[in-house]
N, C-alpha and C. Protein backbone atom coordinates (compact mmCIF):
# COMPACT_ATOMS: atom_id res chain seq x y z
N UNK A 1 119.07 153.97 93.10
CA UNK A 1 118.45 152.80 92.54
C UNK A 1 117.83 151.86 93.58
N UNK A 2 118.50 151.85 95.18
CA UNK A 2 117.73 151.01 95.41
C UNK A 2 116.00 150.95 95.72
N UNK A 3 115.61 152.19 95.71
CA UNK A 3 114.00 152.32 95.41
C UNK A 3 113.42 151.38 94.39
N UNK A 4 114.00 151.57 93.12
CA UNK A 4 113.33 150.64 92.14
C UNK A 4 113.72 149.45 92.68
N UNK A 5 114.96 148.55 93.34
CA UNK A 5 114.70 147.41 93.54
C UNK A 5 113.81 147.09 94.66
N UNK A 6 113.68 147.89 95.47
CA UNK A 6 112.63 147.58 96.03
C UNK A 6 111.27 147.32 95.88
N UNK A 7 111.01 148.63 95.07
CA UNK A 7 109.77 148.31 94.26
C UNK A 7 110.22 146.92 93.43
N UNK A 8 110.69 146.57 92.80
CA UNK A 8 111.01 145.49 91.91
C UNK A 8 109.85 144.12 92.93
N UNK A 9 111.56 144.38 94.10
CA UNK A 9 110.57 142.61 94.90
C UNK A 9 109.25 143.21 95.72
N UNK A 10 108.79 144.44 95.66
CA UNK A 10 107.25 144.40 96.52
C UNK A 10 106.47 143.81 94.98
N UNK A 11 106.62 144.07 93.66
CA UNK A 11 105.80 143.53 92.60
C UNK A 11 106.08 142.01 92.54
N UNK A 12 107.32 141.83 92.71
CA UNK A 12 107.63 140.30 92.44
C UNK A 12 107.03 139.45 93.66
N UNK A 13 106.66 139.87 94.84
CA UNK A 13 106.14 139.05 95.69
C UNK A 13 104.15 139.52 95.55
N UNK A 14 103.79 140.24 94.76
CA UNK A 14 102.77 140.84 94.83
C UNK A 14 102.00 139.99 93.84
N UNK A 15 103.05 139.84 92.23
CA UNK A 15 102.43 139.13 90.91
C UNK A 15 102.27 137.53 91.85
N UNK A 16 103.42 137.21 92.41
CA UNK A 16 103.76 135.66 93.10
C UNK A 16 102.35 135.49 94.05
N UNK A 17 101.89 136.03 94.92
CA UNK A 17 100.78 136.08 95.32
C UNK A 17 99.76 135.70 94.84
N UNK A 18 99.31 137.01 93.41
CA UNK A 18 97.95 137.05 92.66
C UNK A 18 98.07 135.44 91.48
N UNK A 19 99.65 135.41 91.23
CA UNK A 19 99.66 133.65 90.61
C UNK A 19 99.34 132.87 90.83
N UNK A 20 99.52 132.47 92.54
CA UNK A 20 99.14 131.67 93.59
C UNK A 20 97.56 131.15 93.14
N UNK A 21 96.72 132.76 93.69
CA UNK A 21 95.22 132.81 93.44
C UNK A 21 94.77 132.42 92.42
N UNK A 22 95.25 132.76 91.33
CA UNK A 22 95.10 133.00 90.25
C UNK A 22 95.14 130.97 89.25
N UNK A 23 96.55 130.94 90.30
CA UNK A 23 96.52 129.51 89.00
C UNK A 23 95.53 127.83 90.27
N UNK A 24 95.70 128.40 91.54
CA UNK A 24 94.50 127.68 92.12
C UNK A 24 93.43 127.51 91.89
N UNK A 25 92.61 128.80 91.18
CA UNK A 25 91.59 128.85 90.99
C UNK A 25 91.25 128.59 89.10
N UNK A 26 92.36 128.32 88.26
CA UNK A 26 91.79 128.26 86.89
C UNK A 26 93.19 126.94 86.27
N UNK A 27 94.00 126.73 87.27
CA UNK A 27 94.82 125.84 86.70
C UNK A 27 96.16 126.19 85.88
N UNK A 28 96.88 125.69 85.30
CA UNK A 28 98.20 126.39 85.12
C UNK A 28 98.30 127.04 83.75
N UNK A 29 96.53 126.85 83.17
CA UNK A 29 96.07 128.24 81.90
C UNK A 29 95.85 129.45 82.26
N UNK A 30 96.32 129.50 84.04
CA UNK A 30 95.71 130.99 83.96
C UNK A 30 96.49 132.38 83.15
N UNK A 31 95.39 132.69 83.47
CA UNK A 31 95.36 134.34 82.52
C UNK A 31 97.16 135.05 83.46
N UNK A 32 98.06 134.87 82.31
CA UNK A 32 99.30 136.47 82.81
C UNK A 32 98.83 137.78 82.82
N UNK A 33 97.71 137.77 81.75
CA UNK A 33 97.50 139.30 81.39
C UNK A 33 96.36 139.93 83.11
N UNK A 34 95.60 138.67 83.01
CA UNK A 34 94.49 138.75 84.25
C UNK A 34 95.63 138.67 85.95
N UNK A 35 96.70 138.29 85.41
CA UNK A 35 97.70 138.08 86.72
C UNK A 35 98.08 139.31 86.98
N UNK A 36 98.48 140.12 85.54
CA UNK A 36 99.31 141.45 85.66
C UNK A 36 97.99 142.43 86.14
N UNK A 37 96.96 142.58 85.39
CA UNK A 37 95.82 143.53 85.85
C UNK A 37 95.83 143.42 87.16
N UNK A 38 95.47 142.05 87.82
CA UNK A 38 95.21 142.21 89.15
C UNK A 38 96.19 142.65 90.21
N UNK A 39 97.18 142.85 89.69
CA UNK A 39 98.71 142.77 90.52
C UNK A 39 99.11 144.74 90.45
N UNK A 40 98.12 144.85 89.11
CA UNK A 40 98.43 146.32 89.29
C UNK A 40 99.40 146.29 88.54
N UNK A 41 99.71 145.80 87.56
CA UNK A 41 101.56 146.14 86.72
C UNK A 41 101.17 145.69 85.60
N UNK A 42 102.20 146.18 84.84
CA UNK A 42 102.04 145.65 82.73
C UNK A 42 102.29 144.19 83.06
N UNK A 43 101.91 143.83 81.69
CA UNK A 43 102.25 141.96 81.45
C UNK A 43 104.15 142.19 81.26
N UNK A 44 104.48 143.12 80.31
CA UNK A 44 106.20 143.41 80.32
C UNK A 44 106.71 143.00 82.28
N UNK A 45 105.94 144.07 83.02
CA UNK A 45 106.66 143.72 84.59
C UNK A 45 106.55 142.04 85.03
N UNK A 46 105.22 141.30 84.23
CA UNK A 46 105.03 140.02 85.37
C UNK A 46 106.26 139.10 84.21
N UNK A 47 106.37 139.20 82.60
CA UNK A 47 107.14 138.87 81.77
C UNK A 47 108.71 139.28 82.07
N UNK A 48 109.34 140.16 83.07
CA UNK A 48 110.67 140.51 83.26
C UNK A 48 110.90 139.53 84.46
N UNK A 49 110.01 139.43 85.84
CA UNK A 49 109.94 138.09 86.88
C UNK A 49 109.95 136.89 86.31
N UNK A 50 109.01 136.64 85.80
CA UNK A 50 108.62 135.51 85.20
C UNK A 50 108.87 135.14 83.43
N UNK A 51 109.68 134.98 82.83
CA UNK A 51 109.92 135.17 81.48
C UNK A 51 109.00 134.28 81.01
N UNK A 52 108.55 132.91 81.35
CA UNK A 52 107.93 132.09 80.68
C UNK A 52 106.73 131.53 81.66
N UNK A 53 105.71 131.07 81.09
CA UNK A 53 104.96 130.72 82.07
C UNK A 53 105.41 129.20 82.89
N UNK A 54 106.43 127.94 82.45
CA UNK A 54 107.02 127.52 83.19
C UNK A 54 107.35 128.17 84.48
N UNK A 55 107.94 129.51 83.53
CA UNK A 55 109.00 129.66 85.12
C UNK A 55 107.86 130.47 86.71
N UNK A 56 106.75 130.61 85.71
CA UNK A 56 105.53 131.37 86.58
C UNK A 56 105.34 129.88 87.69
N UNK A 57 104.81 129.21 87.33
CA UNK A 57 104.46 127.70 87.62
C UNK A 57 105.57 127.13 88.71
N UNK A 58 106.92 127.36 88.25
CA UNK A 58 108.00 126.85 89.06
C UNK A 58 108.13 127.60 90.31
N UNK A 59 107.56 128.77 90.21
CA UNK A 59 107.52 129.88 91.50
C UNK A 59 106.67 129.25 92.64
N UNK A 60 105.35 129.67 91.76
CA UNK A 60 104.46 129.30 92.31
C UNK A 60 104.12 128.07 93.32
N UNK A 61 104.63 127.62 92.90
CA UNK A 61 104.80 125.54 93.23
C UNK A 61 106.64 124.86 93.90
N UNK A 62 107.49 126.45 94.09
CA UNK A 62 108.35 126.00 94.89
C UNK A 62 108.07 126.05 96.15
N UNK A 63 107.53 126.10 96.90
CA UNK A 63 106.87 125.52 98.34
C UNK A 63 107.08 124.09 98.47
N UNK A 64 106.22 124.04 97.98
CA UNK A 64 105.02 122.22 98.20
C UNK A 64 106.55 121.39 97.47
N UNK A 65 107.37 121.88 96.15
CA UNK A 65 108.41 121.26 95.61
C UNK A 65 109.48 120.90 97.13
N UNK A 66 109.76 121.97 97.56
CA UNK A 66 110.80 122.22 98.79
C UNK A 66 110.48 120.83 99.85
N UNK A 67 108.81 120.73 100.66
CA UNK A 67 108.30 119.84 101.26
C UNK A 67 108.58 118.67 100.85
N UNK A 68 107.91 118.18 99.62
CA UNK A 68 108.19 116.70 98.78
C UNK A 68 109.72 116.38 99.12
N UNK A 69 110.42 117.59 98.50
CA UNK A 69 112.08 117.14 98.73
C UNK A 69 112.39 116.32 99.93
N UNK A 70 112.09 117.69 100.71
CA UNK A 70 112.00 117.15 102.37
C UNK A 70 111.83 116.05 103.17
N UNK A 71 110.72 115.50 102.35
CA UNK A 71 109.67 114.40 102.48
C UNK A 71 110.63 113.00 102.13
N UNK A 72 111.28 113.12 100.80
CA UNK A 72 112.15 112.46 100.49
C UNK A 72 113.17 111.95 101.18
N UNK A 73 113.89 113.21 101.48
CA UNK A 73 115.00 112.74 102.66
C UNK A 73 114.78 112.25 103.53
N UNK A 74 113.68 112.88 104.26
CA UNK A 74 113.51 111.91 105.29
C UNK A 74 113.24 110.53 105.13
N UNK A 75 112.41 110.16 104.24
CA UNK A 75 112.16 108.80 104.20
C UNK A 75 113.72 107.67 103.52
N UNK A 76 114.70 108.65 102.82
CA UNK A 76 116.03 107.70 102.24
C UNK A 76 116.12 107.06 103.78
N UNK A 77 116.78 105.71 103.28
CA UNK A 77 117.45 105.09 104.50
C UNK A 77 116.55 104.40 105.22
N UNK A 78 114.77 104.47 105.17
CA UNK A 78 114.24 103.56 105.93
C UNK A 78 114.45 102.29 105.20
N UNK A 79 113.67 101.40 106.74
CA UNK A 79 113.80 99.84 106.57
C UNK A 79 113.45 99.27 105.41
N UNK A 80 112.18 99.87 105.09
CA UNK A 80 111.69 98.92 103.98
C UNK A 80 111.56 100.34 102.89
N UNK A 81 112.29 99.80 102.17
CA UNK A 81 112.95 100.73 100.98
C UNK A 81 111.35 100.91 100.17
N UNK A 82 110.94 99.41 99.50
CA UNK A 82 109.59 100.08 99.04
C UNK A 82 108.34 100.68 99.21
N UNK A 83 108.07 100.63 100.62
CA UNK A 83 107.36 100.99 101.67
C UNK A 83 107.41 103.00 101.64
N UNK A 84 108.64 103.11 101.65
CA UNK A 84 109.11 104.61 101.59
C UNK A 84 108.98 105.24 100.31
N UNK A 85 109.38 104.17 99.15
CA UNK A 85 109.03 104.92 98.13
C UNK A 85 107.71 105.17 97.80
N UNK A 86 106.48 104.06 97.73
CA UNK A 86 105.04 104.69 97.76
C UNK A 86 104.68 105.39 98.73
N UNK A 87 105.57 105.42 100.11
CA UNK A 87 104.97 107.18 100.71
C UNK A 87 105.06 108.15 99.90
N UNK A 88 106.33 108.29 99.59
CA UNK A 88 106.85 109.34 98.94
C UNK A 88 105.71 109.58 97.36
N UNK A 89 105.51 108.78 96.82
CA UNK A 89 104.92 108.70 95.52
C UNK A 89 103.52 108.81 95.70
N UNK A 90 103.03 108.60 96.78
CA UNK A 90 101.36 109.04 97.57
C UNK A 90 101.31 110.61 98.20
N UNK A 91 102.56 110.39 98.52
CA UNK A 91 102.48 112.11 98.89
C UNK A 91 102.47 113.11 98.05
N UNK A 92 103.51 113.21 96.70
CA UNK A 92 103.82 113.80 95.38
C UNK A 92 101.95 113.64 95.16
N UNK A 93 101.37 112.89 94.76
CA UNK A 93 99.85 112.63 94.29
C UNK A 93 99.24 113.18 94.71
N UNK A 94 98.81 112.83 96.14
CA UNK A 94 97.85 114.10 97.07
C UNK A 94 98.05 115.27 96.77
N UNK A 95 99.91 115.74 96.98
CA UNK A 95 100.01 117.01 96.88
C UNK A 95 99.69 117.87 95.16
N UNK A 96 99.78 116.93 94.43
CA UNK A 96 99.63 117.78 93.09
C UNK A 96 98.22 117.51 92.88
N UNK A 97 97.19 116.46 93.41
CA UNK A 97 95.93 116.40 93.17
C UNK A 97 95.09 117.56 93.57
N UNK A 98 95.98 118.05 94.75
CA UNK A 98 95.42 118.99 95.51
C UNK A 98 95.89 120.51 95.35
N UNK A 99 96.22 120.61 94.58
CA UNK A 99 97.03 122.04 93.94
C UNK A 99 97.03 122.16 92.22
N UNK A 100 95.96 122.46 91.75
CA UNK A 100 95.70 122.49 90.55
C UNK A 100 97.03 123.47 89.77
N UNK A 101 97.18 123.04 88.46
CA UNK A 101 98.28 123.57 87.98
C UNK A 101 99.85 123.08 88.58
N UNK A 102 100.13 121.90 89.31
CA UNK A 102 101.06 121.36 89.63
C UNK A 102 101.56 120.48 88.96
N UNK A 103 100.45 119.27 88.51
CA UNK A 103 100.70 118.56 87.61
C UNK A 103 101.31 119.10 86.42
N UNK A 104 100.59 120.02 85.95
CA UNK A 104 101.59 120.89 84.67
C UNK A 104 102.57 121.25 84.95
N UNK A 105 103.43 121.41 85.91
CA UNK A 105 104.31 121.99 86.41
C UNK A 105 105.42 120.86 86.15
N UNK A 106 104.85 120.15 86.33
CA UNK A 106 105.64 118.57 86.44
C UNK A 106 106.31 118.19 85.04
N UNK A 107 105.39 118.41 84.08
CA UNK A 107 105.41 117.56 83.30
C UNK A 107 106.69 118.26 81.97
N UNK A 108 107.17 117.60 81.62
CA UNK A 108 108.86 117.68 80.64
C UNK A 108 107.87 118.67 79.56
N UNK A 109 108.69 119.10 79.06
CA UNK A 109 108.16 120.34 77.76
C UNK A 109 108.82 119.43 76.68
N UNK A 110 109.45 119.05 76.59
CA UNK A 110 110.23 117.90 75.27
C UNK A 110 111.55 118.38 74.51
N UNK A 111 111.45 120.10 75.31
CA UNK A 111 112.62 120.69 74.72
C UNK A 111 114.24 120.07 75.05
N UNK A 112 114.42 119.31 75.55
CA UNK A 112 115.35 118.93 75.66
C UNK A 112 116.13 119.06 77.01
N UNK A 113 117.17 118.48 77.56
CA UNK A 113 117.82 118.89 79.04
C UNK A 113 118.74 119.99 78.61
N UNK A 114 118.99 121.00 77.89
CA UNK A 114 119.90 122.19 78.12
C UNK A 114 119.51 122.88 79.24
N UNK A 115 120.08 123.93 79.93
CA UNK A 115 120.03 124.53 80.67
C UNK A 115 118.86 125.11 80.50
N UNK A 116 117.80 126.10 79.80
CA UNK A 116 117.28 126.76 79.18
C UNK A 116 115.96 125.74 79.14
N UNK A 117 115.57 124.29 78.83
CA UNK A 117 114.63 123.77 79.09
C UNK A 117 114.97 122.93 80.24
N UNK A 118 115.16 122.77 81.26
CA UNK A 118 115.50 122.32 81.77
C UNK A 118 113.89 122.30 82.94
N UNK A 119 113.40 121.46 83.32
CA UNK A 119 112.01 121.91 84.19
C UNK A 119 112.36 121.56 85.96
N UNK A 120 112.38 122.96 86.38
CA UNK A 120 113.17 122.67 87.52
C UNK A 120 112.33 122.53 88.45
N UNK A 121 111.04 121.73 88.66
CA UNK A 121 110.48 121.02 89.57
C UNK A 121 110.45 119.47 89.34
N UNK A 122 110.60 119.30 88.08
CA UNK A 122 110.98 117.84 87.75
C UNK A 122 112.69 117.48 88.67
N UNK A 123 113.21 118.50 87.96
CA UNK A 123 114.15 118.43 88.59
C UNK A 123 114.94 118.17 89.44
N UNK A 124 114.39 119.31 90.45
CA UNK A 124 114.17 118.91 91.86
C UNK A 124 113.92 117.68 92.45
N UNK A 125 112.89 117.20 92.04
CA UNK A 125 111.93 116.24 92.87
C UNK A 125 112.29 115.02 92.16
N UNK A 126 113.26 114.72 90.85
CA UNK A 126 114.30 113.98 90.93
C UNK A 126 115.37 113.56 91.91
N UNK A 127 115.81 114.85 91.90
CA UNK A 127 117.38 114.63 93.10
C UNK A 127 116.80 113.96 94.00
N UNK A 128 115.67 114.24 94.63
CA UNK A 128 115.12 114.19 96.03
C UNK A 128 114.62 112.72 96.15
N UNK A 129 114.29 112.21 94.81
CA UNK A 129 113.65 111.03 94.30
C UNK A 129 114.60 109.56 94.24
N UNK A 130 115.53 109.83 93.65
CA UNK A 130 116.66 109.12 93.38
C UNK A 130 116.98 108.29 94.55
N UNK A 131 117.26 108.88 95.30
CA UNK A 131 117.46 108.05 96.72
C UNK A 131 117.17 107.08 97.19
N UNK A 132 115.58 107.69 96.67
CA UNK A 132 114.46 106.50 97.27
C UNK A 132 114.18 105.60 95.90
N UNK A 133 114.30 105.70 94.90
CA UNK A 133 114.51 104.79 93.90
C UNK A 133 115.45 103.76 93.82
N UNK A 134 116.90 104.67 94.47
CA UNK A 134 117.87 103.62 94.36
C UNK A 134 118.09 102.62 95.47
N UNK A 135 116.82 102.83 96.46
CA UNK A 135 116.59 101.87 97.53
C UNK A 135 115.89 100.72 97.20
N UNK A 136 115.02 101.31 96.80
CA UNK A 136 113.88 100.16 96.44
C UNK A 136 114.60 99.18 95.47
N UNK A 137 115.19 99.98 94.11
CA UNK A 137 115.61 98.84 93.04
C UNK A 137 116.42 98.14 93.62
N UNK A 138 117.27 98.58 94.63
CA UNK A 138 118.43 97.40 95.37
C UNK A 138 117.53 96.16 96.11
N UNK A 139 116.53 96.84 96.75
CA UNK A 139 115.93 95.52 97.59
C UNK A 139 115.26 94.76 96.51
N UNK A 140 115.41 94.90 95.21
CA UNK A 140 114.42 94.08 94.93
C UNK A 140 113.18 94.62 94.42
N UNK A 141 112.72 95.56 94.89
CA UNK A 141 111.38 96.28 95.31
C UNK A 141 110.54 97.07 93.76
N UNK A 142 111.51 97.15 93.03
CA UNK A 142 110.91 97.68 91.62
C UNK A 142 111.39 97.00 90.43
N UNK A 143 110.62 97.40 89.48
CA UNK A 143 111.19 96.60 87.89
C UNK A 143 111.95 97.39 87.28
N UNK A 144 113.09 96.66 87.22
CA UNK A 144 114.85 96.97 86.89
C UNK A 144 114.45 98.12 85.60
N UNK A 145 114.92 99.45 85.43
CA UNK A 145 115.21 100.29 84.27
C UNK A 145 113.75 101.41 84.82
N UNK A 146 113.07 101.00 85.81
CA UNK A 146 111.97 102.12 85.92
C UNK A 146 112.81 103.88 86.92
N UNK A 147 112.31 104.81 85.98
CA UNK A 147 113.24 105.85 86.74
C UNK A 147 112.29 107.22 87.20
N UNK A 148 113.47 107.79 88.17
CA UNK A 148 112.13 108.99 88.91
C UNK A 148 111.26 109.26 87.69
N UNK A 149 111.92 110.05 86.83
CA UNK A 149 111.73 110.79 85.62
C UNK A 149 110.07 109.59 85.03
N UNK A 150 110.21 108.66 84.91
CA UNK A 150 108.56 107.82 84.83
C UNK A 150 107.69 107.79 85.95
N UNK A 151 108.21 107.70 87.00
CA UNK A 151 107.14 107.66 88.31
C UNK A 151 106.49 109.55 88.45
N UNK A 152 107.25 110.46 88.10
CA UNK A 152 106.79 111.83 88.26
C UNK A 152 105.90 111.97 86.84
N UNK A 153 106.25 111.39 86.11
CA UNK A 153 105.42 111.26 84.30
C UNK A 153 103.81 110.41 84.63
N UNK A 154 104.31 109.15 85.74
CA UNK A 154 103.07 108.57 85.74
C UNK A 154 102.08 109.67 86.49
N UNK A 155 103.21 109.88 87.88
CA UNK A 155 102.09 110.82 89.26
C UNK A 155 101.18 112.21 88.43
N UNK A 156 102.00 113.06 87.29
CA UNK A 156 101.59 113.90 86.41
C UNK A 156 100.13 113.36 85.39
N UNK A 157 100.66 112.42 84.76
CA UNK A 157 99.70 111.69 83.94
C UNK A 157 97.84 111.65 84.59
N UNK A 158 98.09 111.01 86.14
CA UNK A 158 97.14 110.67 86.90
C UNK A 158 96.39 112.11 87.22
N UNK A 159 97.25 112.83 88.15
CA UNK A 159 96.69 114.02 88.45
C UNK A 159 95.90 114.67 87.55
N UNK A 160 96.63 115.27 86.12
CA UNK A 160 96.00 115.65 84.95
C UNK A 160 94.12 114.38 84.38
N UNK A 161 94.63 113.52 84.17
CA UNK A 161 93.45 113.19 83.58
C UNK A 161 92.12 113.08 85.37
N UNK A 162 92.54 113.00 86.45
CA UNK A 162 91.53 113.07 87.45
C UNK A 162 91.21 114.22 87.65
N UNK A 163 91.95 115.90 87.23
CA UNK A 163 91.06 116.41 87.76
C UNK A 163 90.26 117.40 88.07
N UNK A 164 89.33 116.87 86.91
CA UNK A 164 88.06 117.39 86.67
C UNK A 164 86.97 116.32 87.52
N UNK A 165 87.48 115.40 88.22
CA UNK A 165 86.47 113.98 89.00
C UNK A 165 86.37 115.18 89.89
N UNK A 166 84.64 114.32 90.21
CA UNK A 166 84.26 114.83 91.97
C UNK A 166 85.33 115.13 92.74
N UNK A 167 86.28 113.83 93.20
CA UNK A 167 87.25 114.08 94.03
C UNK A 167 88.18 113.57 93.66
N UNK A 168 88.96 114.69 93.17
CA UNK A 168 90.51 114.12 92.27
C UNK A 168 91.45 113.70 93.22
N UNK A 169 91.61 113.92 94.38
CA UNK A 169 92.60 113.70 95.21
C UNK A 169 92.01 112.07 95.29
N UNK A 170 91.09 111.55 95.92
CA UNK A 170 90.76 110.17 96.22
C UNK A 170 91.05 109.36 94.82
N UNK A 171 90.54 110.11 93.82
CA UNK A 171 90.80 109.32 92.49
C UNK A 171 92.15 108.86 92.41
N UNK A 172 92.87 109.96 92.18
CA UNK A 172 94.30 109.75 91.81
C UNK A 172 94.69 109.05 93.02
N UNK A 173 94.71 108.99 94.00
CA UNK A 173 95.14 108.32 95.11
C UNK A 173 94.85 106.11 94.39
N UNK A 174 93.46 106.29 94.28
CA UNK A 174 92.74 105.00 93.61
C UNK A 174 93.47 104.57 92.79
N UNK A 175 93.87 105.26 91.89
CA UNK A 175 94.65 105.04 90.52
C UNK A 175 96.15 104.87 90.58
N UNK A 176 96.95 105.57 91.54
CA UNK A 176 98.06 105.23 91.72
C UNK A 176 98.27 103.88 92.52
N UNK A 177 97.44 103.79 93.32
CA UNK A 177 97.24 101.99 93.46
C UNK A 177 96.75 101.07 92.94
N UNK A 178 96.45 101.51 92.01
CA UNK A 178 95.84 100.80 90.71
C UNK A 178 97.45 100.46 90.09
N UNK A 179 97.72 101.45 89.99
CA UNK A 179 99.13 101.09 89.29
C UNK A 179 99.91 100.28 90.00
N UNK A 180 99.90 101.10 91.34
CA UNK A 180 101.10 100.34 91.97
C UNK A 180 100.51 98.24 92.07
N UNK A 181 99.45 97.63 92.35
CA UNK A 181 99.57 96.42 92.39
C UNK A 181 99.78 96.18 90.60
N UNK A 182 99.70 96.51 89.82
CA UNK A 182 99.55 96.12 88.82
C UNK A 182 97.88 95.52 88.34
N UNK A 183 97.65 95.09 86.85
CA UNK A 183 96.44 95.02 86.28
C UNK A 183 96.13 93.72 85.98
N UNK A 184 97.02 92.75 86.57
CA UNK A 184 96.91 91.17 86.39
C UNK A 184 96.51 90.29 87.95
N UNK A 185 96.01 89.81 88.11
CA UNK A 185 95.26 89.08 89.68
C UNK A 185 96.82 88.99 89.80
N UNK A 186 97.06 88.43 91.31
CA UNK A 186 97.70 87.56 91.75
C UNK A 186 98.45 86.23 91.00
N UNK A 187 99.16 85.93 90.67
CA UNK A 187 99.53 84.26 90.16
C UNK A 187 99.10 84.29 88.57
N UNK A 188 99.04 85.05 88.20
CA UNK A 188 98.58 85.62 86.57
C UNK A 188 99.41 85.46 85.97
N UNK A 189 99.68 85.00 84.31
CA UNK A 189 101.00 85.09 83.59
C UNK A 189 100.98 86.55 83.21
């Protein structure tokens, strides 16, 4: 048997590849069936790796997920708590502005937190998030009850509707500072 598992992970790193290509270039609608043709295997082989197209998406996009994390930690514990969290929340942006089909990746399915819906790049990039949330709300730095789970809903929200713009990365970048000062001048009720 171990031939077939071998063969197993040369397909599973082969479909993971042509996904890559595949959902860069058409977004996180791309074609499974156009994934499996190109990969050389039935839709059953890329459907036994990948059972759902979530979990295609969660593959695909655990890289850049891993980095953000990363990104996170490093920044828990700096000086200025809110300072770190809009790195962190500028970086999540760029990076999903700039990786089509990420934003979808992001975003809750509504099925509920069981194990089974559970969206494990939200996920992730919760744990990683938290930190730096629970810095900022201590200093002061955010409005009391706002949680990762809304700031990854907003960064999703943005990405998705920018991008089809000329330049979605600058947009969404625009727009998340749009958000972040808020939509009232200065000294405004």
């Amino acid at each position: 048997m171990p031939a077939q598992r071998a063969d197993a992970r040369r397909n599973y790193v082969r479909i993971l590849a042509i996904a890559e290509e595949e959902v860069a270039a058409h977004g996180a609608d791309a074609s499974l069936e156009q994934i499996a043709r190109t990969a050389g295997v039935g839709s059953a082989t890329v459907r036994r790796h990948f059972p759902s197209r979530r979990a295609l998406l969660e593959a695909v996009f655990q890289d850049r997920i891993e980095v953000l994390s990363a990104r996170a930690r490093e920044l828990a514990g700096a000086d200025d708590a809110r300072a770190a969290l809009l790195e962190w929340l500028g970086s999540l942006t760029a990076y999903a502005a700039s990786a089509r089909g990420m934003a979808s990746a992001l975003v809750q399915d509504g099925g509920g937190y069981d194990e089974e819906h559970v969206n494990a790049c939200s996920a992730k990039l919760t744990e990683a998030g938290d930190p730096l949330l629970r810095q900022a709300a201590r200093a002061g730095a955010l409005t009391p009850g706002v949680t990762t789970a809304d700031l990854l809903t907003l960064v999703a929200g943005i990405v998705l509707a920018t991008e089809h713009h000329a330049d979605p990365a600058a947009e969404a970048d625009r727009l998340l500072g749009l958000i972040v000062s808020g939509l009232s001048p200065r000294g405004s009720a």
